[in-house]
Protein backbone atom coordinates (compact mmCIF):
# COMPACT_ATOMS: atom_id res chain seq x y z
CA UNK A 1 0.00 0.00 0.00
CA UNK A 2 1.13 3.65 -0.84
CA UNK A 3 1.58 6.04 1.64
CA UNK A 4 -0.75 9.05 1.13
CA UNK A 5 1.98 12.37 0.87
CA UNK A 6 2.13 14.45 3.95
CA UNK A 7 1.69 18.14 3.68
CA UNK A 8 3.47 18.67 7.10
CA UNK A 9 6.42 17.31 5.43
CA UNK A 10 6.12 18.70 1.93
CA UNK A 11 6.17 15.59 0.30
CA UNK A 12 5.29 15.66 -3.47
CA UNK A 13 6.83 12.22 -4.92
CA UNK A 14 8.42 12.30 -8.17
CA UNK A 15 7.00 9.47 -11.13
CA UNK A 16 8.76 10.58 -14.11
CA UNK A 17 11.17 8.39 -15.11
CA UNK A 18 13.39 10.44 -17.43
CA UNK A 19 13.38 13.17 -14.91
CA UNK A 20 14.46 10.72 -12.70
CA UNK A 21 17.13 9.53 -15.10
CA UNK A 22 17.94 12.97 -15.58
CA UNK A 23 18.68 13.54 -12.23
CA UNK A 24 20.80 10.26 -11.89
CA UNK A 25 22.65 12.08 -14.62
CA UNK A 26 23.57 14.81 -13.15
CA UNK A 27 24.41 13.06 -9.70
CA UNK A 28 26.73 10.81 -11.72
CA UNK A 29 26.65 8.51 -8.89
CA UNK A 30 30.30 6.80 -8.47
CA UNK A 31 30.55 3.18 -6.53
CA UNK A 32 33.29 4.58 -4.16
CA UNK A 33 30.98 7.65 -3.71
CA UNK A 34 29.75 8.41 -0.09
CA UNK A 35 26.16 9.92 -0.96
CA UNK A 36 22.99 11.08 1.23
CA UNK A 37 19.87 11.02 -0.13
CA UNK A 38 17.60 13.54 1.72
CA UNK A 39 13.82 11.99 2.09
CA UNK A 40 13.43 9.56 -0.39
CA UNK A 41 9.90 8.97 -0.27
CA UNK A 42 8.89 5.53 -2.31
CA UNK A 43 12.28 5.53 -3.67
CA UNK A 44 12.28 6.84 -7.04
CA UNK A 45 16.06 8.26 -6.99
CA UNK A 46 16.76 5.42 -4.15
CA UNK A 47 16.49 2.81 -6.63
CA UNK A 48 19.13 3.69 -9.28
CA UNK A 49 21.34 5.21 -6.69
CA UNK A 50 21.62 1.93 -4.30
CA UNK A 51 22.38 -0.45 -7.71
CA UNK A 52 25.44 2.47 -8.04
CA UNK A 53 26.89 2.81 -4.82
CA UNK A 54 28.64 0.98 -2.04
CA UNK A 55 28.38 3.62 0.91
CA UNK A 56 24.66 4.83 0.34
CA UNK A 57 22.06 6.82 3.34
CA UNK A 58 18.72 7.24 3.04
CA UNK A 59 17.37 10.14 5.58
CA UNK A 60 13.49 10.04 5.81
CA UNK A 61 11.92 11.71 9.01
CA UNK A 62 8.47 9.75 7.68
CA UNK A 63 8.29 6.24 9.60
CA UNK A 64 5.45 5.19 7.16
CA UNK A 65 7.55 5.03 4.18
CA UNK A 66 10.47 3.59 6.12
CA UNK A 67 9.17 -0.02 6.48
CA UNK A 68 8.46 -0.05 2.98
CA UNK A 69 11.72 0.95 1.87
CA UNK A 70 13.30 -1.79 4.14
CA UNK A 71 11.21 -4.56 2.26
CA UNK A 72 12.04 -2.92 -1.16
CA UNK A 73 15.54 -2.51 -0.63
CA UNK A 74 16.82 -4.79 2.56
CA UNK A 75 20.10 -3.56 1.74
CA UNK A 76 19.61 0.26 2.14
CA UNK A 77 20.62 1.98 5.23
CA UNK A 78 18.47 4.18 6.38
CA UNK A 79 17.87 6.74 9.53
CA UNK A 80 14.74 8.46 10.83
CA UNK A 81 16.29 11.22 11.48
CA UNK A 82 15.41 15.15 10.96
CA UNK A 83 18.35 15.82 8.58
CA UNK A 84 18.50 19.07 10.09
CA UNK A 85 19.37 17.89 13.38
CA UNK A 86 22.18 15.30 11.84
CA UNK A 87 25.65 15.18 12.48
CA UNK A 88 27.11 15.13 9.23
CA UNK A 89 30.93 14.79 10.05
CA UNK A 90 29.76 11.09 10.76
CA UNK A 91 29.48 10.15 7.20
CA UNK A 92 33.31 12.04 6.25
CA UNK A 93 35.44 8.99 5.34
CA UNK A 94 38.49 9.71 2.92
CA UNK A 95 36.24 11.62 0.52
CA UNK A 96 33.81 13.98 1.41
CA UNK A 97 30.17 13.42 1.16
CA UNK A 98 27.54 13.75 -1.76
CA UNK A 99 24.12 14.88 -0.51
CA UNK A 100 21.19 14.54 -2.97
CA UNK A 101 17.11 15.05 -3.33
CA UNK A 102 14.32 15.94 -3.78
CA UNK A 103 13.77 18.04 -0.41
CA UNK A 104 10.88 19.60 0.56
CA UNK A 105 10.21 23.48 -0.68
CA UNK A 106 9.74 24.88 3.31
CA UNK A 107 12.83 24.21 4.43
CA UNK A 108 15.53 24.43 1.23
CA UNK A 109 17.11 27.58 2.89
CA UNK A 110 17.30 25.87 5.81
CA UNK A 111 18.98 22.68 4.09
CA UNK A 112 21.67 25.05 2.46
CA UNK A 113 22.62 26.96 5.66
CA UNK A 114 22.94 23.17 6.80
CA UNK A 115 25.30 22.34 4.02
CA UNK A 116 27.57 25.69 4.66
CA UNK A 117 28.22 25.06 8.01
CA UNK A 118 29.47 21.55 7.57
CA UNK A 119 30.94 22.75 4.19
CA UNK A 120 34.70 20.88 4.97
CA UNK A 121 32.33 17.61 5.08
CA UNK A 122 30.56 18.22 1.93
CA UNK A 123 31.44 17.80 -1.73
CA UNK A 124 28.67 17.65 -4.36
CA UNK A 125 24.67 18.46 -3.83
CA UNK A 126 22.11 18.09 -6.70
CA UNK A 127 18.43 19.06 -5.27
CA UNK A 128 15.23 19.64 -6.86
CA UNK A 129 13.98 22.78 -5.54
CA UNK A 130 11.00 25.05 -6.43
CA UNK A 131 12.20 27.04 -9.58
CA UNK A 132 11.82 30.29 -7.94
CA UNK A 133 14.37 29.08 -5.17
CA UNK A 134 16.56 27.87 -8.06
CA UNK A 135 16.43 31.03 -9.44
CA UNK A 136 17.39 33.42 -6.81
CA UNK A 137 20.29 30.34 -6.09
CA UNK A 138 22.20 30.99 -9.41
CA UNK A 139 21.15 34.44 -9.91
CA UNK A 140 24.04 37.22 -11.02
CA UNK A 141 24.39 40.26 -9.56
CA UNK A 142 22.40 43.24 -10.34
CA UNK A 143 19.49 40.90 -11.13
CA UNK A 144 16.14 40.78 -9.18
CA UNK A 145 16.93 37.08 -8.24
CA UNK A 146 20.09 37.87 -6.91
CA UNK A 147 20.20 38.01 -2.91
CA UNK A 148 21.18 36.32 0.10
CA UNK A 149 21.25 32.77 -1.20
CA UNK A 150 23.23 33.76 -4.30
CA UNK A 151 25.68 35.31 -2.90
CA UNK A 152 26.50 32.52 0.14
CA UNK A 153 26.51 29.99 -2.45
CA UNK A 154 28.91 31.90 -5.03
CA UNK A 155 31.06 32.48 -1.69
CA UNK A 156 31.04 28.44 -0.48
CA UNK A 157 30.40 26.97 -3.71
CA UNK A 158 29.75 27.09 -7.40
CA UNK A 159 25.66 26.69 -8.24
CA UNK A 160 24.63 25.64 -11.48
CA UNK A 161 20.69 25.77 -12.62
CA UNK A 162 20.40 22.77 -15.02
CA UNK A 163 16.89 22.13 -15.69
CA UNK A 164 13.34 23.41 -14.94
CA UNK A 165 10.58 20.32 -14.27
CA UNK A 166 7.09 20.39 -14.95
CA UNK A 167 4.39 19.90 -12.00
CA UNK A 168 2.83 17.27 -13.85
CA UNK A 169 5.93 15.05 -13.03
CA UNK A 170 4.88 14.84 -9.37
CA UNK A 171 2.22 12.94 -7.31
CA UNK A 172 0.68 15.09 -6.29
CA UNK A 173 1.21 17.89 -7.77
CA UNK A 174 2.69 20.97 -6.58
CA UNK A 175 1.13 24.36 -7.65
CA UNK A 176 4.97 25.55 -8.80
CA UNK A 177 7.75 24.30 -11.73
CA UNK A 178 10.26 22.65 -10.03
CA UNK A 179 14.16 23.14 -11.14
CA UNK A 180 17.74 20.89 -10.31
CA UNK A 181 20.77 22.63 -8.96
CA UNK A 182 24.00 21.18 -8.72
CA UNK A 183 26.39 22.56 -6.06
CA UNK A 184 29.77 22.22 -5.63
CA UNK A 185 30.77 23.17 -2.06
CA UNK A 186 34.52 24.08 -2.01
CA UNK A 187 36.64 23.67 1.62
CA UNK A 188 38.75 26.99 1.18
CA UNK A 189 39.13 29.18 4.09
CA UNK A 190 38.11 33.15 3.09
CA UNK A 191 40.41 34.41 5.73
CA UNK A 192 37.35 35.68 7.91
CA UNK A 193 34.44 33.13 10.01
CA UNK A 194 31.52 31.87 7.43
CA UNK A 195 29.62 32.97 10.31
CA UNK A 196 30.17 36.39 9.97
CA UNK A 197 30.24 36.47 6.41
CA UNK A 198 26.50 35.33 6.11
CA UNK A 199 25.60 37.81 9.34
CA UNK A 200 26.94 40.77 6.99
CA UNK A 201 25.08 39.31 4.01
CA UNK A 202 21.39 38.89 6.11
CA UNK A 203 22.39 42.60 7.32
CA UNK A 204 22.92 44.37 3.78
CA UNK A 205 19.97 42.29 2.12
CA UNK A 206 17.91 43.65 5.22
CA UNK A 207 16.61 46.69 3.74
CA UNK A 208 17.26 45.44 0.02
CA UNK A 209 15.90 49.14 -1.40
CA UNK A 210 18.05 50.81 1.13
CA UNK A 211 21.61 51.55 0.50
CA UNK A 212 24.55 49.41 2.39
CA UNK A 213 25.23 52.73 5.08
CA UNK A 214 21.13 52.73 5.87
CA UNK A 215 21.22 48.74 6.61
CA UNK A 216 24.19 48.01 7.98
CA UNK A 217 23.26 51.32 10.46
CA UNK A 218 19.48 49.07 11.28
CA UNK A 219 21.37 46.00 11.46
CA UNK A 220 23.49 44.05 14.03
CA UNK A 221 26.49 46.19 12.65
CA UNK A 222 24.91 49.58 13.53
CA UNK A 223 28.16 50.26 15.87
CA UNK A 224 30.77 49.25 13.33
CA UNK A 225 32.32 51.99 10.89
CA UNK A 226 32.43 51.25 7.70
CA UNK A 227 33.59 54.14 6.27
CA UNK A 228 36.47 52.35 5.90
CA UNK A 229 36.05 49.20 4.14
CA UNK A 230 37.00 50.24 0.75
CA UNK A 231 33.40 49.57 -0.13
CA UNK A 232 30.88 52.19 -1.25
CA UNK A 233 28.33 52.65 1.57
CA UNK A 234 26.08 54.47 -1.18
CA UNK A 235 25.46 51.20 -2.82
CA UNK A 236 22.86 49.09 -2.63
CA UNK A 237 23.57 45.03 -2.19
CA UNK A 238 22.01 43.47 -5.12
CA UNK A 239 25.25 46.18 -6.75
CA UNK A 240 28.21 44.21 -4.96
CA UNK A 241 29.51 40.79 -5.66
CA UNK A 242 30.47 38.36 -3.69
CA UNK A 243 34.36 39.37 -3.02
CA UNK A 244 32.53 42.72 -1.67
CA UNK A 245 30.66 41.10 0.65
CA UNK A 246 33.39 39.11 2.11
CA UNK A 247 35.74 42.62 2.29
CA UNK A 248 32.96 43.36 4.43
CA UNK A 249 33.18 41.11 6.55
CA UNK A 250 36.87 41.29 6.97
CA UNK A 251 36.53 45.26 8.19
CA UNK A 252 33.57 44.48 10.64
CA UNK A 253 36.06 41.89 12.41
CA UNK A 254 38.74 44.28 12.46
CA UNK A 255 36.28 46.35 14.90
CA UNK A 256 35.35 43.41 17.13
């Protein structure tokens, strides 16, 4: 018996096989790969992906679809888990780890913020995520996409939009196009904490019609001078790049 998809946990299952072969595709799933698979559902990706690989997790936080995974595929690991809450440095072997999905549209930020912070752990992700989301992931600068989440991603990674998918592709389906990504995290320090690079990035995108002076001042940051950054304050952030940011966040710990 099928289980019915929850909304709680923004489950729309994927039945298209050439968008699932698509996917595999891009995943390009290698046998001495170490790769997560992020709520597999009734196993559509699961299936090609366990015939490829020797060191293969399924995390599923929905115990109804985990019993029937386990008579599918007896030998697929798998942990009820919240992959939020998960300790990723578990999975780090000799090559760092390959996470993969279709995850749920409520909490993709919350996934990639995930993914930076265990970034040294992390190779490879390919995600479905709503198209919009994809969008403003791989969006340039000076574009109306372009924000927070492309300018983290262009500062940890390299994002790549590779192809929108229809709703009708989906069980059920969702009232958005769907797109993959494929990131690849890179391990290089940038000489100043991630965690102050994103705090800068939250604080200039905070008053996106405002210029960088007006939200830094309403932000965290409104005691720190950055007069002298070498950045125009005049700006607004969808005008600086990536590299800006990050000279931002170099000055700001300067003053701490």
């Amino acid at each position: 018996m099928l289980n019915k998809p929850l909304k709680r946990f923004g489950q729309n299952y994927l039945i298209d096989k050439n968008i699932i072969n698509k996917i595999i595709t891009e995943i390009d799933p290698q046998p001495d790969d170490t790769v997560i698979e992020i709520g597999p559902g009734r196993g559509a990706l699961t299936e090609l992906l366990i015939q490829k690989l020797k060191d293969f997790t399924a995390v599923e936080i929905d115990k109804r679809v985990i019993e029937t995974l386990s008579i599918k595929y007896p030998s697929l690991k798998i942990i009820n888990e919240d992959f939020l809450k998960m300790d990723l440095q578990q999975f780090f072997k000799n090559n760092r780890i390959k996470i993969v999905g279709n995850i749920p549209y409520n909490i993709t930020s919350s996934i990639i913020f995930k993914i930076i912070e265990n970034r040294n752990f992390v190779q490879e992700s390919v995600f479905m995520v709503q198209n919009e989301v994809a969008k403003r992931m791989s969006a340039k600068v000076k574009t109306k996409d372009y924000g927070i989440l492309s300018v983290l991603l262009n500062a940890f990674g390299q994002v790549e939009y590779c192809f929108k998918v229809s709703p009708n592709v989906f069980r059920p389906k969702p009232n958005v196009h769907s797109a993959v990504v494929h990131i690849h995290w890179h391990n290089l320090s940038l000489d100043v904490t991630d965690k102050l690079i994103i705090k800068i990035v939250k604080a200039a995108f905070g008053n996106r019609r405002k210029i960088l002076k007006n939200s830094l001042n309403n932000s965290i940051f409104n005691d720190c001078d950055f007069s002298e950054s070498g950045i125009d304050l005049s700006r607004r952030a969808e005008e600086l790049e990536t590299k800006d940011f990050i000279q931002l966040a170099k000055a700001a710990e300067k003053m701490n």
